[in-house]
PDB file of N, CA and C in Angstrom:
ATOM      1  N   UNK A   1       0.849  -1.175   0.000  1.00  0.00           N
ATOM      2  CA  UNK A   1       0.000   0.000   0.000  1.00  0.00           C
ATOM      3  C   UNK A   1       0.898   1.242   0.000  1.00  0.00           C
ATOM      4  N   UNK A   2       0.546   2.280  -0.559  1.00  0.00           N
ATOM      5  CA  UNK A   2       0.946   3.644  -0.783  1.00  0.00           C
ATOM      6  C   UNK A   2       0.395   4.684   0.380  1.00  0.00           C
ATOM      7  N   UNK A   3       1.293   4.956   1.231  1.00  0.00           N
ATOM      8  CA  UNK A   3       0.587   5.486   2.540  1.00  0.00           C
ATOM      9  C   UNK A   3       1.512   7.242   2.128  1.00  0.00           C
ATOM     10  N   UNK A   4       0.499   8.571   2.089  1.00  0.00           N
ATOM     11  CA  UNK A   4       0.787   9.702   2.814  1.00  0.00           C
ATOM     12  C   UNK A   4       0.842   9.774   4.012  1.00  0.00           C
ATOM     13  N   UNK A   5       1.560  10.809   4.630  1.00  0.00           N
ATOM     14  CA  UNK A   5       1.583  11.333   5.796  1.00  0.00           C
ATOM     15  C   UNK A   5       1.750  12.876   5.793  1.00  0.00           C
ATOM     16  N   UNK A   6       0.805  13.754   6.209  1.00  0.00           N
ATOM     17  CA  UNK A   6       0.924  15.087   6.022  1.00  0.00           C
ATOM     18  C   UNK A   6       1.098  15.653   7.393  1.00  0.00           C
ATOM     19  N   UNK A   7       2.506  16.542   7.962  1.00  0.00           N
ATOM     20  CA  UNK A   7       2.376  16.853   9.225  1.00  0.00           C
ATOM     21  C   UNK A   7       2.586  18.334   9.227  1.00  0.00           C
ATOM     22  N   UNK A   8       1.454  18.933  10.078  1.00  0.00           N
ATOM     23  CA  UNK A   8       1.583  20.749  10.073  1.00  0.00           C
ATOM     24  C   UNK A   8       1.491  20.369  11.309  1.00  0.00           C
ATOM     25  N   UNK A   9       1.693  20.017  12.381  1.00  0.00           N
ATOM     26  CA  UNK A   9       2.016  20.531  13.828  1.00  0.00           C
ATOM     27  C   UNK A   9       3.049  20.444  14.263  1.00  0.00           C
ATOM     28  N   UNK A  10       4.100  21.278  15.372  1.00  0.00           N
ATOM     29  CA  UNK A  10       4.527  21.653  15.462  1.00  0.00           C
ATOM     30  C   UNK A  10       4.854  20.894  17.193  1.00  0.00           C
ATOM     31  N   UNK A  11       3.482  20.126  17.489  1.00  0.00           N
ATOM     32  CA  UNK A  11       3.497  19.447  18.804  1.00  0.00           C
ATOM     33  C   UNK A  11       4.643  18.582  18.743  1.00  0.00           C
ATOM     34  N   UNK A  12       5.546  18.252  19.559  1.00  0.00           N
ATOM     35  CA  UNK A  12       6.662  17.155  19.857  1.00  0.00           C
ATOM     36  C   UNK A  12       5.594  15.706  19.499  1.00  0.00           C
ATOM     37  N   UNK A  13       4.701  15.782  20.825  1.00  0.00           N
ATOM     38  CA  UNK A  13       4.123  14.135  20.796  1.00  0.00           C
ATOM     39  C   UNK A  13       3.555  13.880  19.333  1.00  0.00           C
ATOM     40  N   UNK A  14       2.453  15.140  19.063  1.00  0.00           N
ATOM     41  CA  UNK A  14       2.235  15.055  17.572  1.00  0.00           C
ATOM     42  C   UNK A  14       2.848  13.923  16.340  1.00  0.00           C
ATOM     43  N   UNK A  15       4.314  15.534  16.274  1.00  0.00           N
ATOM     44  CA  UNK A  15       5.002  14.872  15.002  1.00  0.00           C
ATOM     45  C   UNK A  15       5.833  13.137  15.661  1.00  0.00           C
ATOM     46  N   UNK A  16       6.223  13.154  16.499  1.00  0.00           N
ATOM     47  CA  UNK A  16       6.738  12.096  17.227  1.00  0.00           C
ATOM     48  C   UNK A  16       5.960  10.515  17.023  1.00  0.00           C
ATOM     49  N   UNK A  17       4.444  10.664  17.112  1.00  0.00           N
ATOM     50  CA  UNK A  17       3.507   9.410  17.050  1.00  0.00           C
ATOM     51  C   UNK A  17       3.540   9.539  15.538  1.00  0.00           C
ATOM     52  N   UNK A  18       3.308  10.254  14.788  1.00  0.00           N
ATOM     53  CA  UNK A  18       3.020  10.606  13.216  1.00  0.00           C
ATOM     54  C   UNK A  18       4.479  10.137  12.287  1.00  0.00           C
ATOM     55  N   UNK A  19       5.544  10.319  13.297  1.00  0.00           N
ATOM     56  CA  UNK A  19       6.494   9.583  12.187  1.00  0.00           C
ATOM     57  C   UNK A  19       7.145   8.176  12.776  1.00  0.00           C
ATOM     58  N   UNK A  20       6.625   7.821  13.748  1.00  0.00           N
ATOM     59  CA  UNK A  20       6.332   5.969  14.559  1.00  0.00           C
ATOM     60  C   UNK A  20       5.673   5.205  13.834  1.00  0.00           C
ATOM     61  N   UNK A  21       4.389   6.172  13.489  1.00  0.00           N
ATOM     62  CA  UNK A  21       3.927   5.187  12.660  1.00  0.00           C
ATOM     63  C   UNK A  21       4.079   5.215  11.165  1.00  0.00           C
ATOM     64  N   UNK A  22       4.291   6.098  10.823  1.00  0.00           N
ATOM     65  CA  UNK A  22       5.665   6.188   9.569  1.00  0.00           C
ATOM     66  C   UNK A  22       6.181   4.887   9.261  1.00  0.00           C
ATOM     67  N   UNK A  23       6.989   5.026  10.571  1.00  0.00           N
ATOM     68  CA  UNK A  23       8.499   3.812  10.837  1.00  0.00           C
ATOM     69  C   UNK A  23       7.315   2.173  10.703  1.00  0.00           C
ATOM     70  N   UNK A  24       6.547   2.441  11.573  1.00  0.00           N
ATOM     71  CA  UNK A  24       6.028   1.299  11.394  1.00  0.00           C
ATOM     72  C   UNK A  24       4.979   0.646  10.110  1.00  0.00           C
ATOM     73  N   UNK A  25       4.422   1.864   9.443  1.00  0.00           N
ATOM     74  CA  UNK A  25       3.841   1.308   7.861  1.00  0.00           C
ATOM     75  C   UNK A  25       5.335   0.871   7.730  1.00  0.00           C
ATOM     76  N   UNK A  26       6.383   1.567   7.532  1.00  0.00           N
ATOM     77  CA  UNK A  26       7.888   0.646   6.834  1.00  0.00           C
ATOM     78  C   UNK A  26       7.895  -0.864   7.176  1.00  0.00           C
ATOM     79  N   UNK A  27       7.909  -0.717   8.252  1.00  0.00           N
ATOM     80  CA  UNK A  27       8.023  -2.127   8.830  1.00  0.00           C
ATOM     81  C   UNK A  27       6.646  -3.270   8.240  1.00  0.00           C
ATOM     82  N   UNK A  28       5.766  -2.871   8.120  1.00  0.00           N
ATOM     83  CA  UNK A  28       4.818  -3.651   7.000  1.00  0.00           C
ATOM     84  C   UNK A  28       4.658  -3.279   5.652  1.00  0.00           C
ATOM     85  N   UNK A  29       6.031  -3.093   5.413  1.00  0.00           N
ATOM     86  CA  UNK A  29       6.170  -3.042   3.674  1.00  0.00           C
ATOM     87  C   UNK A  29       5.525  -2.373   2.551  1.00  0.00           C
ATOM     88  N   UNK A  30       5.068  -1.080   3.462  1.00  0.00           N
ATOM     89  CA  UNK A  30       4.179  -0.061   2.854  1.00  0.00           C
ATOM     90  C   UNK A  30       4.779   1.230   1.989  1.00  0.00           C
ATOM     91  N   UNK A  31       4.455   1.442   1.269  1.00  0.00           N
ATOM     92  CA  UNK A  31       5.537   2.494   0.471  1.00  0.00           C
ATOM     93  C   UNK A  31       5.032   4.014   1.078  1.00  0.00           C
ATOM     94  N   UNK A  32       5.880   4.509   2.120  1.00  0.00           N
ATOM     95  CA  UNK A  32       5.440   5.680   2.774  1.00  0.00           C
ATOM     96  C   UNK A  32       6.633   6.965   2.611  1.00  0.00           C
ATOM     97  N   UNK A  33       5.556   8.215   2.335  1.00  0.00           N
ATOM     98  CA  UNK A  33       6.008   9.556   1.996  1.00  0.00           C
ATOM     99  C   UNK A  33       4.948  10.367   3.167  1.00  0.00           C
ATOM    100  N   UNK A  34       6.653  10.697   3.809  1.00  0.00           N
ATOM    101  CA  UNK A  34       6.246  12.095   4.757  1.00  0.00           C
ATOM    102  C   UNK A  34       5.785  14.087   4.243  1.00  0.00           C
ATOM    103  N   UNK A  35       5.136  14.435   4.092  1.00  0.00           N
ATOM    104  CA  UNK A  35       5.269  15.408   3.804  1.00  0.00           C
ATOM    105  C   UNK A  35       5.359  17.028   5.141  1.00  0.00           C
ATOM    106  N   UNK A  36       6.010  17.611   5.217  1.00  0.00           N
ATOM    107  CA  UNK A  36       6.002  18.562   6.039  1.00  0.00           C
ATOM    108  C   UNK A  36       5.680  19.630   6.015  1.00  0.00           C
ATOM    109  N   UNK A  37       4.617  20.244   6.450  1.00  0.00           N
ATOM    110  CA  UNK A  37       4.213  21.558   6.448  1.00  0.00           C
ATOM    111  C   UNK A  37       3.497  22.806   6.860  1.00  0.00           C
ATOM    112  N   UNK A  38       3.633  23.868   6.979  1.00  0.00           N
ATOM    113  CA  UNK A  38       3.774  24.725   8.026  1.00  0.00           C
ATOM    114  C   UNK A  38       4.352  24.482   9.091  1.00  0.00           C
ATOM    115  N   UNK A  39       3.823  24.706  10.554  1.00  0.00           N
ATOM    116  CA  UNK A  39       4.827  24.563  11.760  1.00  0.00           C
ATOM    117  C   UNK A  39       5.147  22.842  11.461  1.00  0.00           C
ATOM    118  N   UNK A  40       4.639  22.124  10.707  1.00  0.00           N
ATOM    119  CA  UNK A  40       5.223  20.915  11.113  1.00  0.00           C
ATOM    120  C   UNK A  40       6.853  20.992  10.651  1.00  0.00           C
ATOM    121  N   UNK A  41       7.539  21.607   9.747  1.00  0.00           N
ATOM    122  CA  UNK A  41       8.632  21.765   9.358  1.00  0.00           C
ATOM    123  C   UNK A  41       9.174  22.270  10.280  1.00  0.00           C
ATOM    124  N   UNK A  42       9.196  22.531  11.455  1.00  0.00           N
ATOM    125  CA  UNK A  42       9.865  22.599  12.901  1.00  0.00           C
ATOM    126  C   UNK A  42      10.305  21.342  13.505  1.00  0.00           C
ATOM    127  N   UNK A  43      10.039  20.319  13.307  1.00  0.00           N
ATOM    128  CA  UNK A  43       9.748  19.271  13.973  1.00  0.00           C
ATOM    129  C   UNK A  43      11.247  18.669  14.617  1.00  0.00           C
ATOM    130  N   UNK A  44      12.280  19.274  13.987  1.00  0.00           N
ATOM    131  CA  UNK A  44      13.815  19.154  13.948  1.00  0.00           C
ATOM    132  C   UNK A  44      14.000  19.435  15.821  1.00  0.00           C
ATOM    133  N   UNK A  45      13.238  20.932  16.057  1.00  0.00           N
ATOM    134  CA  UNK A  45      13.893  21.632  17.232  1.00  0.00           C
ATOM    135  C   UNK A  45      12.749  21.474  18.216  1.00  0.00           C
ATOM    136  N   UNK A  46      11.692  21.224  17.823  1.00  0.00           N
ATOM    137  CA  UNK A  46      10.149  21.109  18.768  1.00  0.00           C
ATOM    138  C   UNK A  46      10.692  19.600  20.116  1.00  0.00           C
ATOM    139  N   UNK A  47      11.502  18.816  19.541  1.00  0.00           N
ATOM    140  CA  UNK A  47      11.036  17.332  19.906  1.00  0.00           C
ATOM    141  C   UNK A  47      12.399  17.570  21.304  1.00  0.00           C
ATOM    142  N   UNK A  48      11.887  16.180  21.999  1.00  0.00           N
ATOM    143  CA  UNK A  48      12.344  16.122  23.985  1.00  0.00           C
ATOM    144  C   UNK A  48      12.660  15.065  23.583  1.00  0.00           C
ATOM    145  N   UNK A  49      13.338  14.731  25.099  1.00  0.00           N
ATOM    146  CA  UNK A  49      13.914  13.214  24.911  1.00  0.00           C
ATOM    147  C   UNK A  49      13.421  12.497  25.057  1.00  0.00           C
ATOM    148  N   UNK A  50      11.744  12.332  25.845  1.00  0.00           N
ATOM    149  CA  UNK A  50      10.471  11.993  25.737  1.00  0.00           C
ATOM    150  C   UNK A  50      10.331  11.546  24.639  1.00  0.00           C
ATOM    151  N   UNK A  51      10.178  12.380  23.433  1.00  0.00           N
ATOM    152  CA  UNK A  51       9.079  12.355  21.702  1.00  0.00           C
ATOM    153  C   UNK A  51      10.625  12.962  20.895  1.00  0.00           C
ATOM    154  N   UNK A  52      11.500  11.979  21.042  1.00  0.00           N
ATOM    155  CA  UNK A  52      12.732  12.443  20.190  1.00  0.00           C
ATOM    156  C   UNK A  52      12.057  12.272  18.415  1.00  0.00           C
ATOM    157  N   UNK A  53      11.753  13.485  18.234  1.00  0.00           N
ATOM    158  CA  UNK A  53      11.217  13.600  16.964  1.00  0.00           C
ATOM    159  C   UNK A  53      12.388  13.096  15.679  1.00  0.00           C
ATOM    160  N   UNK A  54      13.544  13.540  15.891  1.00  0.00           N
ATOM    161  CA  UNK A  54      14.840  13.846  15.442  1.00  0.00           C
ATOM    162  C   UNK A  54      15.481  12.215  14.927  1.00  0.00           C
ATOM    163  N   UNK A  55      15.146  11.472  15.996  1.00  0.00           N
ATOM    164  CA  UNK A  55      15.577  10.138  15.924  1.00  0.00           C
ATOM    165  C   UNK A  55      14.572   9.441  15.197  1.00  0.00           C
ATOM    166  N   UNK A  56      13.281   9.254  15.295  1.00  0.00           N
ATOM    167  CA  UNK A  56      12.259   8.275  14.602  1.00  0.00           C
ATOM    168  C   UNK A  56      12.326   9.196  13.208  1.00  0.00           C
ATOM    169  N   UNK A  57      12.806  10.669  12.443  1.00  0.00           N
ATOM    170  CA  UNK A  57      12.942  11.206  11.331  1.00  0.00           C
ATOM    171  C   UNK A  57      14.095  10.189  10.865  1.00  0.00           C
ATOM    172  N   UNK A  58      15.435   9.928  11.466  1.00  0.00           N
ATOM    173  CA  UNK A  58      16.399   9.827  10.995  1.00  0.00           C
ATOM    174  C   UNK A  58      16.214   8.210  10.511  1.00  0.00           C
ATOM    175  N   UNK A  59      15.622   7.282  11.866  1.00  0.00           N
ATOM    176  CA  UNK A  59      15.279   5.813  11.451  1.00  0.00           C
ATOM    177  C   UNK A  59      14.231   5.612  10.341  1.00  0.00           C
ATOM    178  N   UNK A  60      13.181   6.782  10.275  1.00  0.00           N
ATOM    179  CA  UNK A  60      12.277   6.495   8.531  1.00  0.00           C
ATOM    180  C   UNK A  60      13.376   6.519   7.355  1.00  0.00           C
ATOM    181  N   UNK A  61      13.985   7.588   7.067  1.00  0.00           N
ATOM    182  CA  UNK A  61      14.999   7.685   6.335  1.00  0.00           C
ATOM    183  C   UNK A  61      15.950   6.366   5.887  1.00  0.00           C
ATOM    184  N   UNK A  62      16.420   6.494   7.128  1.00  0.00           N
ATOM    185  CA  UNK A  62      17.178   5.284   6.962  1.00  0.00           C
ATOM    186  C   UNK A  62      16.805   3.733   6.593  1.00  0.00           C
ATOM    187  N   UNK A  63      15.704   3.649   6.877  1.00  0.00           N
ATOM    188  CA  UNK A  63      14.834   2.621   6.240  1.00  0.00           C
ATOM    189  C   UNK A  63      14.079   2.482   4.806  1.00  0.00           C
ATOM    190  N   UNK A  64      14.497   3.532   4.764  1.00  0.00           N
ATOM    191  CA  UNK A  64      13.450   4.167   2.963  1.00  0.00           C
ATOM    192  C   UNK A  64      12.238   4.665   2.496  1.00  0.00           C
ATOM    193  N   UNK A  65      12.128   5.086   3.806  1.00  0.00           N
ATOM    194  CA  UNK A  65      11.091   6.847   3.805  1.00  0.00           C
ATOM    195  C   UNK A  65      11.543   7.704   3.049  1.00  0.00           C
ATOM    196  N   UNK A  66      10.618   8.376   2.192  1.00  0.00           N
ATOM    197  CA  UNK A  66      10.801   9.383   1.363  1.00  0.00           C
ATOM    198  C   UNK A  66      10.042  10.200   2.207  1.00  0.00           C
ATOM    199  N   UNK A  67      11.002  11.421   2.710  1.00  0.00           N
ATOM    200  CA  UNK A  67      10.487  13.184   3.411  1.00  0.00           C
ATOM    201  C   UNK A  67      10.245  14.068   2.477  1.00  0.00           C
ATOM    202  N   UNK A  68       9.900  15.086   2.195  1.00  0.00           N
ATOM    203  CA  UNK A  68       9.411  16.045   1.902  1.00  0.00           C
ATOM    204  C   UNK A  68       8.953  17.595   2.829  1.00  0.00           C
ATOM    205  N   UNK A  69       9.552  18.528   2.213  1.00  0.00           N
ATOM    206  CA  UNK A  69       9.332  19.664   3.316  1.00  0.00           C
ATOM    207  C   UNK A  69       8.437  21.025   2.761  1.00  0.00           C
ATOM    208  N   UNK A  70       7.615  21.927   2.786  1.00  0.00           N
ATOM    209  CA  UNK A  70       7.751  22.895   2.374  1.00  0.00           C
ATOM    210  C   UNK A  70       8.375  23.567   2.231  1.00  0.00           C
ATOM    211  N   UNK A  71       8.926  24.317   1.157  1.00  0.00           N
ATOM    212  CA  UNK A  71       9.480  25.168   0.739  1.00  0.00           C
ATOM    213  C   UNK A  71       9.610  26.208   1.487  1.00  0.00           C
ATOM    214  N   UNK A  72       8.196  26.942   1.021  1.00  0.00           N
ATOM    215  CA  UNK A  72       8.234  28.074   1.879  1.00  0.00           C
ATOM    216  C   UNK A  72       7.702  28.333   3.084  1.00  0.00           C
ATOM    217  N   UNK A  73       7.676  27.692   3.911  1.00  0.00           N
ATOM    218  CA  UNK A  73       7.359  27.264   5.213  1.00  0.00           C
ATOM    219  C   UNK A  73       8.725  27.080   5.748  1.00  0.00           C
ATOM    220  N   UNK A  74       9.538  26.552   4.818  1.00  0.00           N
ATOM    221  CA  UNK A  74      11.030  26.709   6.007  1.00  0.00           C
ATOM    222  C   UNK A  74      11.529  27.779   5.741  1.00  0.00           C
ATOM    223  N   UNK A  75      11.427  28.225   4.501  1.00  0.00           N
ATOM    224  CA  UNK A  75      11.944  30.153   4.137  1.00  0.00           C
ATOM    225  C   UNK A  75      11.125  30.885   5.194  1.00  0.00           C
ATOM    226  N   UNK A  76      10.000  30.699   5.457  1.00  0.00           N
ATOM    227  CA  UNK A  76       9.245  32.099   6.395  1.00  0.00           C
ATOM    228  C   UNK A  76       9.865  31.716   7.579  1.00  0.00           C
ATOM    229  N   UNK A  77      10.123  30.507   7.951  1.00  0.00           N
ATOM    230  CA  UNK A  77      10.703  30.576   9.087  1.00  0.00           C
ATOM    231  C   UNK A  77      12.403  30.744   9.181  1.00  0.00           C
ATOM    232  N   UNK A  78      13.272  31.277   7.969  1.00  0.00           N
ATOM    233  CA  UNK A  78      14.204  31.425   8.431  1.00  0.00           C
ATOM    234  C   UNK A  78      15.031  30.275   8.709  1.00  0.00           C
ATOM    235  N   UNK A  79      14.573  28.863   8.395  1.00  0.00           N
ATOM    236  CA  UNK A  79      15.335  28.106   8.732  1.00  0.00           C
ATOM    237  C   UNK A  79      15.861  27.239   7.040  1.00  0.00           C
ATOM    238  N   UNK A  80      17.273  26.333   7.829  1.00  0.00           N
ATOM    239  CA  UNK A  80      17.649  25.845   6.235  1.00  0.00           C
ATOM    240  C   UNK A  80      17.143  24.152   6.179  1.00  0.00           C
ATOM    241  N   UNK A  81      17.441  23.950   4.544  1.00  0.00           N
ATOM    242  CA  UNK A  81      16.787  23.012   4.341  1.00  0.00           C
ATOM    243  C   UNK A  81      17.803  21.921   4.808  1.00  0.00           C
ATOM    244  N   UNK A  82      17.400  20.669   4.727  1.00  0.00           N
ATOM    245  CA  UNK A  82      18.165  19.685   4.894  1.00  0.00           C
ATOM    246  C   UNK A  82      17.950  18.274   4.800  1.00  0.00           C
ATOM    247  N   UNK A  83      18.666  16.931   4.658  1.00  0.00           N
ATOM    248  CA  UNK A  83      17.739  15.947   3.830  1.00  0.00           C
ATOM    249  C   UNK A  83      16.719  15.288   5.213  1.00  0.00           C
ATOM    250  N   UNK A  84      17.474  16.102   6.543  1.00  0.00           N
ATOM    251  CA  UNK A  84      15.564  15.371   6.846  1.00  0.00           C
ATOM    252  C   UNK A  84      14.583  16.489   6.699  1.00  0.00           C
ATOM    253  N   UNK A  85      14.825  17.547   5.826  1.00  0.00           N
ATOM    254  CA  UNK A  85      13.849  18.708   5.866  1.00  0.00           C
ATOM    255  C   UNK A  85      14.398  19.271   4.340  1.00  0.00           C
ATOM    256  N   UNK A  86      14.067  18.530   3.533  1.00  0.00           N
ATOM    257  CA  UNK A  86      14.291  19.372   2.488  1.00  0.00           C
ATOM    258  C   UNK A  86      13.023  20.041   1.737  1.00  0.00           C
ATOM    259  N   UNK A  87      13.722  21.302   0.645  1.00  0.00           N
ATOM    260  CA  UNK A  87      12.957  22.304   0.062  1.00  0.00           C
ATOM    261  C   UNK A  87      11.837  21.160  -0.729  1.00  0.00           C
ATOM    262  N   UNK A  88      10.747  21.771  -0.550  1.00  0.00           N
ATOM    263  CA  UNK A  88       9.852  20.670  -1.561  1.00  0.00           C
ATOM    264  C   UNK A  88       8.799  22.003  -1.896  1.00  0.00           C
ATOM    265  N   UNK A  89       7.544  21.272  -2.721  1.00  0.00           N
ATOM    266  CA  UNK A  89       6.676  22.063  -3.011  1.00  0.00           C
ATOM    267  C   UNK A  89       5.306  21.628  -3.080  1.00  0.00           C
ATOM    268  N   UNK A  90       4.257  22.412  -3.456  1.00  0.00           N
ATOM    269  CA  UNK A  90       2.958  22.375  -3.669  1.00  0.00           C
ATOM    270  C   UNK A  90       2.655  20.874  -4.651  1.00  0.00           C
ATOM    271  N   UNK A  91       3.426  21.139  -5.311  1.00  0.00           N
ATOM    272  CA  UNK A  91       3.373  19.734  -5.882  1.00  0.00           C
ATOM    273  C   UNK A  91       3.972  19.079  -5.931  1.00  0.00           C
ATOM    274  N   UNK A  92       4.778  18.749  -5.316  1.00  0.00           N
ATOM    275  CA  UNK A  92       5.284  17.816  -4.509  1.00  0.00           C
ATOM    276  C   UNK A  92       4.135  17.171  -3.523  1.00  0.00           C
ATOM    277  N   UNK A  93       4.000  18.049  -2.568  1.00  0.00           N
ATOM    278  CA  UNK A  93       2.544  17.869  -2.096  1.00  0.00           C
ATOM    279  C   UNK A  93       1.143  16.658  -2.973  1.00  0.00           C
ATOM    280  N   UNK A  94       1.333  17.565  -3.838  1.00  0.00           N
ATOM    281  CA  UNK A  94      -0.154  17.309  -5.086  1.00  0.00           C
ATOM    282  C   UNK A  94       0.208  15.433  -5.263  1.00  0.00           C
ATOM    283  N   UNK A  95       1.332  15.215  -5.788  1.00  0.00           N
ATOM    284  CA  UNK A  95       1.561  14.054  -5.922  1.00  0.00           C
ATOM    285  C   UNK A  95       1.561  13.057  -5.037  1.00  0.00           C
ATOM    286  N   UNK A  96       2.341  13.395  -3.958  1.00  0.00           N
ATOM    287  CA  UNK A  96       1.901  12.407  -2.835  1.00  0.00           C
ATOM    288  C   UNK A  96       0.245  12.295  -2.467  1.00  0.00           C
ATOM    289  N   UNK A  97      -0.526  13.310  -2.793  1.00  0.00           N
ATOM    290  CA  UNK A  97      -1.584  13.066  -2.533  1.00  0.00           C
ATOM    291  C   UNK A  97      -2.512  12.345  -3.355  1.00  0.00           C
ATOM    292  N   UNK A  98      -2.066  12.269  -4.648  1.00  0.00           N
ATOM    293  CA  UNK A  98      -2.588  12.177  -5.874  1.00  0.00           C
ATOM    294  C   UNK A  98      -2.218   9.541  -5.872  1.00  0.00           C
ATOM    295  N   UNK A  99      -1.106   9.928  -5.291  1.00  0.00           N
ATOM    296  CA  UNK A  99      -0.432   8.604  -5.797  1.00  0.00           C
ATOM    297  C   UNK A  99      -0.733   7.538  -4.358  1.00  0.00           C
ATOM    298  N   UNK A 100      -0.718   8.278  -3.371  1.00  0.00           N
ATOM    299  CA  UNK A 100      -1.527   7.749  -2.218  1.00  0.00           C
ATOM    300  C   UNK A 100      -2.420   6.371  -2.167  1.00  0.00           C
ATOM    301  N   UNK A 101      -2.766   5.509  -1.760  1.00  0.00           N
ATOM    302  CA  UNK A 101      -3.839   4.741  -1.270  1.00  0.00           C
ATOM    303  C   UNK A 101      -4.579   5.098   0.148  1.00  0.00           C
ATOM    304  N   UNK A 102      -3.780   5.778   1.083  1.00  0.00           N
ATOM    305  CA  UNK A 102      -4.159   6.198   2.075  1.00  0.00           C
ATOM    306  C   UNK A 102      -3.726   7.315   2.772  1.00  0.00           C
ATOM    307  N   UNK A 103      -4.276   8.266   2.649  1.00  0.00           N
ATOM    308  CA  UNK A 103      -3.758   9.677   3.420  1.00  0.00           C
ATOM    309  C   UNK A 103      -4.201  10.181   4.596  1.00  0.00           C
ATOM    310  N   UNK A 104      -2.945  10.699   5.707  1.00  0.00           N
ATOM    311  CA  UNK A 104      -3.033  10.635   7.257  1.00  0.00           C
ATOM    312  C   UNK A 104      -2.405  12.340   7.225  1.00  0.00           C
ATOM    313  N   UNK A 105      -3.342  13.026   7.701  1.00  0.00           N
ATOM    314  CA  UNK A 105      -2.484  14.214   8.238  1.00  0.00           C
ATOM    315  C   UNK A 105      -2.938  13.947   9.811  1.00  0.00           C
ATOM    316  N   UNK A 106      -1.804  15.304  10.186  1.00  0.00           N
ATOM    317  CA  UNK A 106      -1.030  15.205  11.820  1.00  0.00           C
ATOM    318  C   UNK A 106      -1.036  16.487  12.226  1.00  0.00           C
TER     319      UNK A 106
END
């Protein structure tokens, strides 16, 4: 299955449960794309050692999660891009939504 994940919050526990279960569609062989946007493109500096956001980003990745970031959502905020937060776009967006079997925003 083709799983989205769309995250605009900015909550630690939030993005934290939202990319667990990320990790875990991986783990049942699901083809999953994170997308990030608005405050969710914070999610780098939001997260505790509680809801280490930072670490369950780095283990999707590393497993073969495809991320995605807004663009300009990390420009308004002044912050830079990077491959667990890279520049993406509206359609970028469009497609993950478009190619989906199941879409989860957060």
């Amino acid at each position: 299955m083709k799983i989205g994940v769309i995250i605009s919050s900015n909550d630690a526990e939030t993005c934290w449960n939202a990319l667990r279960y990320a990790n875990f569609a991986l783990g049942q062989k699901d083809a999953v794309k994170v997308f990030f946007m608005g405050k969710g493109v914070e999610y780098q500096k939001v997260g505790t050692d509680r809801f280490n956001t930072v670490e369950q980003a780095d283990r999707f990745i590393k497993c073969g999660g495809e991320v995605y970031a807004c663009g300009t959502c990390i420009k308004s905020r002044e912050q830079e891009a990077s491959a667990a937060c890279p520049l993406s776009t509206m359609k970028d967006m469009h497609e993950i939504i478009k190619e989906s079997d199941k879409l989860l925003s957060f």
